[in-house]
Protein backbone atom coordinates (compact mmCIF):
# COMPACT_ATOMS: atom_id res chain seq x y z
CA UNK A 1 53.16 32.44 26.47
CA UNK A 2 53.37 29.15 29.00
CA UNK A 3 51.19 29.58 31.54
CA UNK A 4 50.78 27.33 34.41
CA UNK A 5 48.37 26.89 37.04
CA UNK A 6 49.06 27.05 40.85
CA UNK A 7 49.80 23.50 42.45
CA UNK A 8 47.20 24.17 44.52
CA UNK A 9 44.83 24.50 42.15
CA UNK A 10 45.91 22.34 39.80
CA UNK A 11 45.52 19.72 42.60
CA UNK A 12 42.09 21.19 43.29
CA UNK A 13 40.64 21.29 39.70
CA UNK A 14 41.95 17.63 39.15
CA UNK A 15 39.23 16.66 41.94
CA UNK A 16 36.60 18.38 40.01
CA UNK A 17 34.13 21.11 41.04
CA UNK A 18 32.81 24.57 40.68
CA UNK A 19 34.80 25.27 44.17
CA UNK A 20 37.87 24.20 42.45
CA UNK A 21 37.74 26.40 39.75
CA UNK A 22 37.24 29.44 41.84
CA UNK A 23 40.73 28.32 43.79
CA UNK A 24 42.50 28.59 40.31
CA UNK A 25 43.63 32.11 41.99
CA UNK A 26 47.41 32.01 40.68
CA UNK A 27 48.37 32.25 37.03
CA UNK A 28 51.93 31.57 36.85
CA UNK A 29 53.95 33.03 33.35
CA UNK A 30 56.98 32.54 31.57
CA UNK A 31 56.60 34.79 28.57
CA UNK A 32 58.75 33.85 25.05
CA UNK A 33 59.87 37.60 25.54
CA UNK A 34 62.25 36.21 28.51
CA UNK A 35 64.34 32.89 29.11
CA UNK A 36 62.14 29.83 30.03
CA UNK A 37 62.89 29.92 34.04
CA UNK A 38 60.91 26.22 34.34
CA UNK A 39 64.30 24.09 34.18
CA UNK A 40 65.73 26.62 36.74
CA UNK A 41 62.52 25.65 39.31
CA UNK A 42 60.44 28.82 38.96
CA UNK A 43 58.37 31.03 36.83
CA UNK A 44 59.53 34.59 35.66
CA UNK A 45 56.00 36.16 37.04
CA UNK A 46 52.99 35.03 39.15
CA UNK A 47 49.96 36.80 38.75
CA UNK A 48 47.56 37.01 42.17
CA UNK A 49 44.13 36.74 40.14
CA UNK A 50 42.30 37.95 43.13
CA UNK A 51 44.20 40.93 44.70
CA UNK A 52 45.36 41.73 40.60
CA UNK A 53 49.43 41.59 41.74
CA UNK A 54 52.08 40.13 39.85
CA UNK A 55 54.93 39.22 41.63
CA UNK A 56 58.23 39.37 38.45
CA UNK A 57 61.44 36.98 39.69
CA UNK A 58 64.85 38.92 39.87
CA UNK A 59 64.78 40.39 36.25
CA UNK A 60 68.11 40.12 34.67
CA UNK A 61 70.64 40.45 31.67
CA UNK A 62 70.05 36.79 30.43
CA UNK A 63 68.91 36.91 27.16
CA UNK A 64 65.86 34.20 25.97
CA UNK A 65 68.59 31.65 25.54
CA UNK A 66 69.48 32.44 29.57
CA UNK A 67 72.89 33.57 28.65
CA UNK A 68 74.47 36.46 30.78
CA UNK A 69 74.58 39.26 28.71
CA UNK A 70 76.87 42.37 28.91
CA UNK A 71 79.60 42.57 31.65
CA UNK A 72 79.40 46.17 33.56
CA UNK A 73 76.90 46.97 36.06
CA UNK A 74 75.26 49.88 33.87
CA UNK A 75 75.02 47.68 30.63
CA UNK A 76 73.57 45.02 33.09
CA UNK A 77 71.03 48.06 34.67
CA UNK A 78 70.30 48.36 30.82
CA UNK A 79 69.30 45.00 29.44
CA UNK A 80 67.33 44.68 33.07
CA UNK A 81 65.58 47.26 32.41
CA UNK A 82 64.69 46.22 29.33
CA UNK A 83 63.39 42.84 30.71
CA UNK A 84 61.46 44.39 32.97
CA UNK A 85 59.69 46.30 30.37
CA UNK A 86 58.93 42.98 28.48
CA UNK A 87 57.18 41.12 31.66
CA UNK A 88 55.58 44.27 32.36
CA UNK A 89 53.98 44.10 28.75
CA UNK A 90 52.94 40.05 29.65
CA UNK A 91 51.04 41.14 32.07
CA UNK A 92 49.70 44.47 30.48
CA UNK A 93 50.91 47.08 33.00
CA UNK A 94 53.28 49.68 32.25
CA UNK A 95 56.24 51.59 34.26
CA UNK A 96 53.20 53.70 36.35
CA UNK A 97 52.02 50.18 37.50
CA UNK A 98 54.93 49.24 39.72
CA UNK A 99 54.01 49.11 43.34
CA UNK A 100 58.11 48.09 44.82
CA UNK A 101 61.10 47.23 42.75
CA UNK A 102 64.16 45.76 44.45
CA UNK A 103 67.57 46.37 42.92
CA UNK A 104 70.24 44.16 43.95
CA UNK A 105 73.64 44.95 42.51
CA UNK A 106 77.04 42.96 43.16
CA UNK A 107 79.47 44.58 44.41
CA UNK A 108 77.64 47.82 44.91
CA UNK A 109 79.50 50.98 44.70
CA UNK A 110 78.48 54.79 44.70
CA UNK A 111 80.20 54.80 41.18
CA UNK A 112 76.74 52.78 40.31
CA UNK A 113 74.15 55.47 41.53
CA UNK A 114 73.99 57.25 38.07
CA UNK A 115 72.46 54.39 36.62
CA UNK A 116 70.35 53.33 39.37
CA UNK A 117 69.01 56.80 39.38
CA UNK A 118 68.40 56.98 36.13
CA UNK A 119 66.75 53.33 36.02
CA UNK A 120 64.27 54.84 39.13
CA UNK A 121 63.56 58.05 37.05
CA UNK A 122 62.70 55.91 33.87
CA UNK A 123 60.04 53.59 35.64
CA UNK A 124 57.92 56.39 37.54
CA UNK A 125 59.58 56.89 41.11
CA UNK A 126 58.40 53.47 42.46
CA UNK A 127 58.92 52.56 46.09
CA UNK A 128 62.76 50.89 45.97
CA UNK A 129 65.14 49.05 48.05
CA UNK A 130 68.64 48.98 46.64
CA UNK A 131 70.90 45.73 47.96
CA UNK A 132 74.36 45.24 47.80
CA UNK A 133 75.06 41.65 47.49
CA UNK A 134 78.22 39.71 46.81
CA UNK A 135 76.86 37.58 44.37
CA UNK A 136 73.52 36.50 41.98
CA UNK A 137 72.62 33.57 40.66
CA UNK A 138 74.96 32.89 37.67
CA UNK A 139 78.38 34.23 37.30
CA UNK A 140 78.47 37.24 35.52
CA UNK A 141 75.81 38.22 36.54
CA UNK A 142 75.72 41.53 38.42
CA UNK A 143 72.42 43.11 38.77
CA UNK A 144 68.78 42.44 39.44
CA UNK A 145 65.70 43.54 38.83
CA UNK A 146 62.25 42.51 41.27
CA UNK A 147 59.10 43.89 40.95
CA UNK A 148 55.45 43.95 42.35
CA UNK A 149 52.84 45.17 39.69
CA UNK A 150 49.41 46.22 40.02
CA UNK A 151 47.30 44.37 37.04
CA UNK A 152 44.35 45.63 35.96
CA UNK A 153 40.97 43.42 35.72
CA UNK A 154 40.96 43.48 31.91
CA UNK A 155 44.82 42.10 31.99
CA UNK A 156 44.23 39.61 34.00
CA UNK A 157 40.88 38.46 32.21
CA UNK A 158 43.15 37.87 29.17
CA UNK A 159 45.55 36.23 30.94
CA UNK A 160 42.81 33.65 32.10
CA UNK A 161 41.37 32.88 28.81
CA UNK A 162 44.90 32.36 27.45
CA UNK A 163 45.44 29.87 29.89
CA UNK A 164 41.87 28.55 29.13
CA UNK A 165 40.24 29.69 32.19
């Protein structure tokens, strides 16, 4: 799994110091489980070391190749969903972890409730905001997936000593 450090940080532990270290607050991740989102400019999640919250970018259909998989809104809800479930298992949290998720759906339409229902009932009632948007990122693509995750302290001890902390 790449993990970075903060800028911040980084900038901070390149001076040196015990203070520095204790700055190295933000573990950012792009786990082989999803596409590498560095040559887009940003991670896929940032973990908050000190308040234990991982902030996931817009989850997706791209597949680890960051191709735009499937073409309707529900197979899109699908493959989301299932990318969600992978940076969820990065950072060690499960569905019951989610503290918000934020759907955003092209071209929303009540004919896409089912699925959005069913994608709510799946991950554990979180708090939601649904948002109709005329377009994402990439063409093709037509729905979205963000989360914030409560981590728990043993997660995000591992996820320090991977990234050698």
């Amino acid at each position: 799994m790449a993990l970075e450090a903060a800028s911040p940080a980084a900038d901070a532990a390149a001076t040196g110091g015990a203070a520095a270290a204790a700055k190295q607050r933000i573990l950012r991740l792009n786990p082989p489980t999803l596409f590498d989102a560095t040559p887009f400019g940003y991670t896929q999640i940032a973990v908050d070391t000190a308040t234990r919250v991982a902030y996931f970018s817009g989850l997706t259909s791209m597949n680890t190749a960051a191709e735009v998989v499937g073409t309707t809104t529900a197979e899109q809800f699908s493959l989301a969903r299932a990318a969600l479930g992978a940076a969820l298992a990065a950072v060690g949290a499960t569905t019951a972890d989610i503290l918000k998720l934020t759907v955003l759906v092209v071209d929303y339409s009540d004919a896409d409730m089912p699925a959005l229902v069913e994608i709510g009932k799946t991950l554990g009632l979180p708090a939601s905001t649904l948002i109709g948007v005329p377009v994402l990122a990439l063409p093709g693509l037509r729905v979205e997936l963000d989360a914030t995750v409560a981590v728990s302290a043993e997660a995000v001890e591992r996820l320090r000593k991977e990234d050698g902390l």
